[in-house]
Each structure stands twice: as C-alpha cells, then as structure tokens.
PDB file of N, CA and C in Angstrom:
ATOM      1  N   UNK A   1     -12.037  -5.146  13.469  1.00  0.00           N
ATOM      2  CA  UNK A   1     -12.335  -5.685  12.156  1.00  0.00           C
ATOM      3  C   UNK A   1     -12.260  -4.590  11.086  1.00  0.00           C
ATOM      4  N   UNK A   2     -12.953  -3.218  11.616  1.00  0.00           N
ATOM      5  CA  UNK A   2     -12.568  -1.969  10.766  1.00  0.00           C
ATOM      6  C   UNK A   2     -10.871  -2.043  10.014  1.00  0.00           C
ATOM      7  N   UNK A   3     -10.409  -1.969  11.137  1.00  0.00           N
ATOM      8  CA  UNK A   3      -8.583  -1.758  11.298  1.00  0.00           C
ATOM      9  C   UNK A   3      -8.048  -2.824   9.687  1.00  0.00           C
ATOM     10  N   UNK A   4      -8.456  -3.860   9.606  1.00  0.00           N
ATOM     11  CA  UNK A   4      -7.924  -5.120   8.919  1.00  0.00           C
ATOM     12  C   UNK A   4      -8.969  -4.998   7.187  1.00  0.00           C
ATOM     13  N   UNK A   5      -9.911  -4.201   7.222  1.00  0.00           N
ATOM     14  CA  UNK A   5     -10.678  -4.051   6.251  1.00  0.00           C
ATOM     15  C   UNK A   5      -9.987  -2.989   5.696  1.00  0.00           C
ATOM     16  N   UNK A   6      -9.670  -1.850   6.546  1.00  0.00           N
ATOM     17  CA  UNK A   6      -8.799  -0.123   5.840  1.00  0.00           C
ATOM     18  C   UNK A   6      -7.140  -0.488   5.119  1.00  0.00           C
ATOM     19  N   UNK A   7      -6.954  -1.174   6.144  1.00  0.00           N
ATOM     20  CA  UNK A   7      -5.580  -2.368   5.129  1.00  0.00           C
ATOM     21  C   UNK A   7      -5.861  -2.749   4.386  1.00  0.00           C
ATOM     22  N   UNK A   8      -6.553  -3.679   4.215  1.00  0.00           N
ATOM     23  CA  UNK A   8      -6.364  -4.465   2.729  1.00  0.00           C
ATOM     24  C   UNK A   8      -6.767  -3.555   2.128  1.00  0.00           C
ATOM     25  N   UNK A   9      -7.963  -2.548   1.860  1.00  0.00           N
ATOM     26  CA  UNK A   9      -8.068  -1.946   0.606  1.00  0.00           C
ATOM     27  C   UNK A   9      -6.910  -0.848   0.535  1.00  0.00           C
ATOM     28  N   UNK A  10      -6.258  -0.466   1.159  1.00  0.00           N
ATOM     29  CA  UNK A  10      -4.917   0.042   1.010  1.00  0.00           C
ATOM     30  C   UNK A  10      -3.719  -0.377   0.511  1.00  0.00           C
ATOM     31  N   UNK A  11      -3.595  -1.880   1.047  1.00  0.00           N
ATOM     32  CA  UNK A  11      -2.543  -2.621   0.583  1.00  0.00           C
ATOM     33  C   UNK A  11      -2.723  -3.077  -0.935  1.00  0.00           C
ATOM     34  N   UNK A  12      -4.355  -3.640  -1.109  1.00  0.00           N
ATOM     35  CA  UNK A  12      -4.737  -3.374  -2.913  1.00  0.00           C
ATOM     36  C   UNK A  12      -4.486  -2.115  -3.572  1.00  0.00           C
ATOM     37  N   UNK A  13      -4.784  -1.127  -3.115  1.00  0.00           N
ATOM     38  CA  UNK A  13      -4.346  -0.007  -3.645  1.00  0.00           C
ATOM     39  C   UNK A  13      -2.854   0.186  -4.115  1.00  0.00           C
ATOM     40  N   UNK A  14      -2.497  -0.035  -3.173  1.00  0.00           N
ATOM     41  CA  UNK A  14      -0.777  -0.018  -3.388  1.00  0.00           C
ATOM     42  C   UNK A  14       0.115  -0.870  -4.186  1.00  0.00           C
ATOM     43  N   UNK A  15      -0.891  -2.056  -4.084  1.00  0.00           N
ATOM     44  CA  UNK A  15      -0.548  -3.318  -5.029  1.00  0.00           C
ATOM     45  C   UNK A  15      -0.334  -3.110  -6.442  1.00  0.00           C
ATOM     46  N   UNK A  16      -1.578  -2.094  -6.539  1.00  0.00           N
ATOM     47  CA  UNK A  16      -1.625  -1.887  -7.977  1.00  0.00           C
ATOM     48  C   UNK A  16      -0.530  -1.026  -8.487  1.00  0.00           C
ATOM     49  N   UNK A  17      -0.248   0.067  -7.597  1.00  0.00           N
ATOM     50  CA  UNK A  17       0.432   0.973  -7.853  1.00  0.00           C
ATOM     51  C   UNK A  17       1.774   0.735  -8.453  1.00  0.00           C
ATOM     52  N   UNK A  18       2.257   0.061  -7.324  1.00  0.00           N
ATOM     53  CA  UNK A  18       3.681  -0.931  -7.401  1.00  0.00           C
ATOM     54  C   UNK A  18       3.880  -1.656  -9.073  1.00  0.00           C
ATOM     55  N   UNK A  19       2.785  -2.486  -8.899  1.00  0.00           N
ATOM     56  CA  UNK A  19       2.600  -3.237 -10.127  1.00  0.00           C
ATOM     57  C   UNK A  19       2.290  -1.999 -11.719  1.00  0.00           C
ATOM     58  N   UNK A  20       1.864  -1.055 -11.942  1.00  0.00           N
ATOM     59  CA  UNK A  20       2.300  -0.052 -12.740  1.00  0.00           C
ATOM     60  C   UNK A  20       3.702   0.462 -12.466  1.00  0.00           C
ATOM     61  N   UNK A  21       3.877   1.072 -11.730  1.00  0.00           N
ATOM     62  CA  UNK A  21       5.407   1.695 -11.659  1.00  0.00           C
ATOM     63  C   UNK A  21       5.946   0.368 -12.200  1.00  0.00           C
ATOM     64  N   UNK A  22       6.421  -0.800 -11.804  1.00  0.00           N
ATOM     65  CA  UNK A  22       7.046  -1.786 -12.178  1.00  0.00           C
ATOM     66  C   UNK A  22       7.018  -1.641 -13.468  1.00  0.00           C
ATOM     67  N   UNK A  23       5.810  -1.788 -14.358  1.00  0.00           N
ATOM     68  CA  UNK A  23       5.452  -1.830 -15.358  1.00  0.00           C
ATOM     69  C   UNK A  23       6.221  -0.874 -16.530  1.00  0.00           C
ATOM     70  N   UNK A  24       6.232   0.377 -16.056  1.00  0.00           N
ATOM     71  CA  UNK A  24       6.873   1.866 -16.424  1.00  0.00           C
ATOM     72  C   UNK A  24       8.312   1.391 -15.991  1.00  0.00           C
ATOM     73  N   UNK A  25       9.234   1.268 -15.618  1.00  0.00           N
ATOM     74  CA  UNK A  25      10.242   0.671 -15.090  1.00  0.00           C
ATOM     75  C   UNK A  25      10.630  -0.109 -15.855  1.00  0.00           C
ATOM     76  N   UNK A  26       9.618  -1.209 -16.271  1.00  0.00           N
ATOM     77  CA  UNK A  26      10.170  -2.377 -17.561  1.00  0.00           C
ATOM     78  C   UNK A  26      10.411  -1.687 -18.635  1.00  0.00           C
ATOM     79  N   UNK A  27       9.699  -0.521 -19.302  1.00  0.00           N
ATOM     80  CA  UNK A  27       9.980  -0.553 -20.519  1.00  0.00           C
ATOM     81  C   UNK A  27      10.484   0.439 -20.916  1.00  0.00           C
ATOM     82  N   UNK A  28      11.892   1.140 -19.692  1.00  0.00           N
ATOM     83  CA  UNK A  28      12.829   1.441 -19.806  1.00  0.00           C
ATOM     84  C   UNK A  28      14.239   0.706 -19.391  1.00  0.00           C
ATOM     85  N   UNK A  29      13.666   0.305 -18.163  1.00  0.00           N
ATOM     86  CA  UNK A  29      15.204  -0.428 -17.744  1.00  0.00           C
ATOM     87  C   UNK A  29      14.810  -2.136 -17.463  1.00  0.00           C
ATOM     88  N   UNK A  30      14.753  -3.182 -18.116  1.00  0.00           N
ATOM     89  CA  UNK A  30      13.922  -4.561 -17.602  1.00  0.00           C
ATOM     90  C   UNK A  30      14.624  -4.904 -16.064  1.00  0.00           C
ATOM     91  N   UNK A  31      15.914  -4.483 -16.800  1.00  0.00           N
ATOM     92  CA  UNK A  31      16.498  -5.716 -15.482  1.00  0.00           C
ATOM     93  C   UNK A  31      16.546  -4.932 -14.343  1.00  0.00           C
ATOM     94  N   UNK A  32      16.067  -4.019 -13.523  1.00  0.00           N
ATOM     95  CA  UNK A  32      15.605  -3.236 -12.785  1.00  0.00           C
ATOM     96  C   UNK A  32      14.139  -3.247 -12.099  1.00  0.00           C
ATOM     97  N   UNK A  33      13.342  -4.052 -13.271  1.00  0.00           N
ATOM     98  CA  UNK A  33      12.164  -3.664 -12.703  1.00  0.00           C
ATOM     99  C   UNK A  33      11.435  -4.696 -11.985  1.00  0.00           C
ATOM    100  N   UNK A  34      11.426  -5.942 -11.826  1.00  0.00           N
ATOM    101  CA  UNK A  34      11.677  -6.715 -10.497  1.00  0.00           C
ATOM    102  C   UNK A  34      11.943  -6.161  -9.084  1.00  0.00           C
ATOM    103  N   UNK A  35      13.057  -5.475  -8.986  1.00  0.00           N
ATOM    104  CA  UNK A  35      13.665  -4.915  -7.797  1.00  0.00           C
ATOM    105  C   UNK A  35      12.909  -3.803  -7.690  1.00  0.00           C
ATOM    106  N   UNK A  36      12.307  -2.841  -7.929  1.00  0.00           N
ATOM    107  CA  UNK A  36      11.718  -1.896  -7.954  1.00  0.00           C
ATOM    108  C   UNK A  36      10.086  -2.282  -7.404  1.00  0.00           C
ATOM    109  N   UNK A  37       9.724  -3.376  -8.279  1.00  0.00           N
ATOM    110  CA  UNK A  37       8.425  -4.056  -7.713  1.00  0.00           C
ATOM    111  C   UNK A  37       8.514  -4.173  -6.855  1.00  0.00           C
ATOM    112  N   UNK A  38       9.301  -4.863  -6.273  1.00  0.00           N
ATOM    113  CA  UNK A  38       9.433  -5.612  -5.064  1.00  0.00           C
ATOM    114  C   UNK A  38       9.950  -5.178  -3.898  1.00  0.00           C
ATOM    115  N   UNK A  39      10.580  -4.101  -4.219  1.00  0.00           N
ATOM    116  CA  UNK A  39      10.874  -2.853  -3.033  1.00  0.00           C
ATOM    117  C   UNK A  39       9.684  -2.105  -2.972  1.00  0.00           C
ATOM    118  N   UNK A  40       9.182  -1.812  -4.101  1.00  0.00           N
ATOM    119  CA  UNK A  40       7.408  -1.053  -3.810  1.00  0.00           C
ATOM    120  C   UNK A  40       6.732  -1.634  -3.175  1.00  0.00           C
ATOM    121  N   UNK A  41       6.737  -2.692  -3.055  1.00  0.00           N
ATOM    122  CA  UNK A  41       5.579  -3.739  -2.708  1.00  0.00           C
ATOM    123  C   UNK A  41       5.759  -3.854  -1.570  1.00  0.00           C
ATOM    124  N   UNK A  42       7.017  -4.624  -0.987  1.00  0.00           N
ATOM    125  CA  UNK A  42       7.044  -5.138   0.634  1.00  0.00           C
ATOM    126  C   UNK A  42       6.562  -3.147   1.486  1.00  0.00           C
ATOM    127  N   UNK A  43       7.486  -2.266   0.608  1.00  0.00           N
ATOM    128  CA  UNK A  43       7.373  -0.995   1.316  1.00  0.00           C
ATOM    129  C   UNK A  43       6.099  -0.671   1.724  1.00  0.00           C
ATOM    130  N   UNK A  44       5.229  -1.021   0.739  1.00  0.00           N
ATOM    131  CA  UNK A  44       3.817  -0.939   0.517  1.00  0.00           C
ATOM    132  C   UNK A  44       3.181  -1.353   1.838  1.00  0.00           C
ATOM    133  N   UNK A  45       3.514  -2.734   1.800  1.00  0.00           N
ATOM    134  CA  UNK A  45       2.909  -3.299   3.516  1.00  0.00           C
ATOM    135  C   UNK A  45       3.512  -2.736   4.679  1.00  0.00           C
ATOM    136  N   UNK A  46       4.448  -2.364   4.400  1.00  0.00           N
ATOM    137  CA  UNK A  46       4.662  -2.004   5.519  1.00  0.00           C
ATOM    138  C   UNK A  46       3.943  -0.321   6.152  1.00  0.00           C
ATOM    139  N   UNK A  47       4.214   0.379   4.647  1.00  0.00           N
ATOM    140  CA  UNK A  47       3.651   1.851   5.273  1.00  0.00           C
ATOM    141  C   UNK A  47       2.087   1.719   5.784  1.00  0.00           C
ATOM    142  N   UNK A  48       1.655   1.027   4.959  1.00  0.00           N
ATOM    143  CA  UNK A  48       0.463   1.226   5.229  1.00  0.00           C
ATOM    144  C   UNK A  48      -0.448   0.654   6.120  1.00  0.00           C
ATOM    145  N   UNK A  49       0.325  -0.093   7.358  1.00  0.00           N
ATOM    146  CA  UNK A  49      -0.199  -0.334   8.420  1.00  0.00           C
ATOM    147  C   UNK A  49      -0.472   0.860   9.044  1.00  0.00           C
ATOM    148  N   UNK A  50       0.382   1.797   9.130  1.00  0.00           N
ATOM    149  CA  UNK A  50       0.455   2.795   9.927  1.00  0.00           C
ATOM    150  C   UNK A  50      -0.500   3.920   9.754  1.00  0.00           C
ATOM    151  N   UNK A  51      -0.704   3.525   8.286  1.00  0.00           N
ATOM    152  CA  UNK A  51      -1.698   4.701   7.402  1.00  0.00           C
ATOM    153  C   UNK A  51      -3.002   4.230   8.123  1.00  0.00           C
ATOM    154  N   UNK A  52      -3.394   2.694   7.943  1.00  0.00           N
ATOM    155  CA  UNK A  52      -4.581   2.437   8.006  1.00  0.00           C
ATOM    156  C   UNK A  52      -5.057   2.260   9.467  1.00  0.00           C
ATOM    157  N   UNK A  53      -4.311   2.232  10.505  1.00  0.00           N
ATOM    158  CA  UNK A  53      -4.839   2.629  11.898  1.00  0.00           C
ATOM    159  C   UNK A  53      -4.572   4.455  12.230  1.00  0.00           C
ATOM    160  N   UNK A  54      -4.262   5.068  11.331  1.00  0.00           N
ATOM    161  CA  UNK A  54      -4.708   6.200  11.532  1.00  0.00           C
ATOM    162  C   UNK A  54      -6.119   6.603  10.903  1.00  0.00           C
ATOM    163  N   UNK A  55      -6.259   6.142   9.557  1.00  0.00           N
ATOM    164  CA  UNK A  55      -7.848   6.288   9.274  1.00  0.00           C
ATOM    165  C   UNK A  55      -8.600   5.622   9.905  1.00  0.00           C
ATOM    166  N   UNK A  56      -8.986   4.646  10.572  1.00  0.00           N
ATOM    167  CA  UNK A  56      -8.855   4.238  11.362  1.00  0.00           C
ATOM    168  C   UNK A  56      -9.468   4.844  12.385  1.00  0.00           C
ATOM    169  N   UNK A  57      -8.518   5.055  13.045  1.00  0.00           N
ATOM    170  CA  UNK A  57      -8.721   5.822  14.795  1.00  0.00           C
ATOM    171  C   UNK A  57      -9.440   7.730  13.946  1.00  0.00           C
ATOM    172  N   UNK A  58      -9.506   7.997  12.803  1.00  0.00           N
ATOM    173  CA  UNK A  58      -9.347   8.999  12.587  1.00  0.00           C
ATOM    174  C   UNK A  58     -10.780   9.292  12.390  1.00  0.00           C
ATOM    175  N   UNK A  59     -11.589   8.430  11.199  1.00  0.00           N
ATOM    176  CA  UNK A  59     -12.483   8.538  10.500  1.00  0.00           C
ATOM    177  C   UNK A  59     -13.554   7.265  11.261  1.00  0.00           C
ATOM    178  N   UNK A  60     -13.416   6.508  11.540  1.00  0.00           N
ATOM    179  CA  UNK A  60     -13.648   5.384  11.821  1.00  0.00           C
ATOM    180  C   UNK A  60     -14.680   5.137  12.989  1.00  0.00           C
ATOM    181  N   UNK A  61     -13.656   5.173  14.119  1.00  0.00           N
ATOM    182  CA  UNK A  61     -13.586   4.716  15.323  1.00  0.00           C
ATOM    183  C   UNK A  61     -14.630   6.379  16.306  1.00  0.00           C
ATOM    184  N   UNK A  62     -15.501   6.101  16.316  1.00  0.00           N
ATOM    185  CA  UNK A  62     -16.554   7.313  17.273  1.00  0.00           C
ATOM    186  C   UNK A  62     -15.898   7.311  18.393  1.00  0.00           C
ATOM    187  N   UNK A  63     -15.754   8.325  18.595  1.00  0.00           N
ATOM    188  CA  UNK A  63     -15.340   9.081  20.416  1.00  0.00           C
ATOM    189  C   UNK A  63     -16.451   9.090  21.204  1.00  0.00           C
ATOM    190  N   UNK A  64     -16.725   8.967  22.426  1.00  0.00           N
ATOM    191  CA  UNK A  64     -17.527   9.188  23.265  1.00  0.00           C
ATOM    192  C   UNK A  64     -17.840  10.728  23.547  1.00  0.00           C
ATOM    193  N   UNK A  65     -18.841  11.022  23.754  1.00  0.00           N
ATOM    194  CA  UNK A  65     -19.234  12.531  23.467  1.00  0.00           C
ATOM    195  C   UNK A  65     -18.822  13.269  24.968  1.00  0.00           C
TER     196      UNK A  65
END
C-alpha cells in the first residue's frame, strides 16, 4: 500500500511539472505544446514507477535486523 501511495504523490508531482513546461512551451511555440505535454506526461508514469519502488524498498520498507 506504501508502494501505490509513493506513486501517486510522484506521479502528482510530475503532473504538475509537465503541465508548467507545457505551459512555457505554449507561449513560445503553441502548436508544439500539446505534444510536449503529453510526451511529459505518459513519460512521467512511466519513470516513476521505477522511482517509487525504489523509495520505497529504500526509505520505506524496514529490514530485519
């Protein structure tokens, strides 16, 4: 349940991010910045599975002594 909680606030994190860059993106190039969102974004989910079962297993998850 840890694992699925360190995602989403990651994937919000990233959400936002995406959604600024996009933003910065529009109000130089418009017709660009769709594609840019939206390559940030899916990228977004995807990296950060990987991120968030390493914090995760990293910070998270107690070892047996």
């Amino acid at each position: 349940m840890q694992l699925i909680g360190v995602y989403v606030v990651l994937a919000i994190i990233g959400a936002f991010v995406s959604f600024f860059l996009g933003r910065i993106v529009d109000a130089f190039v418009p017709d660009y910045s769709m594609i840019i969102f939206m390559g940030l974004f899916f990228g977004n989910l995807w990296v950060m599975w990987p991120v968030a079962v390493w914090v995760t297993e990293k910070y998270l998850i107690r070892q047996p002594a």
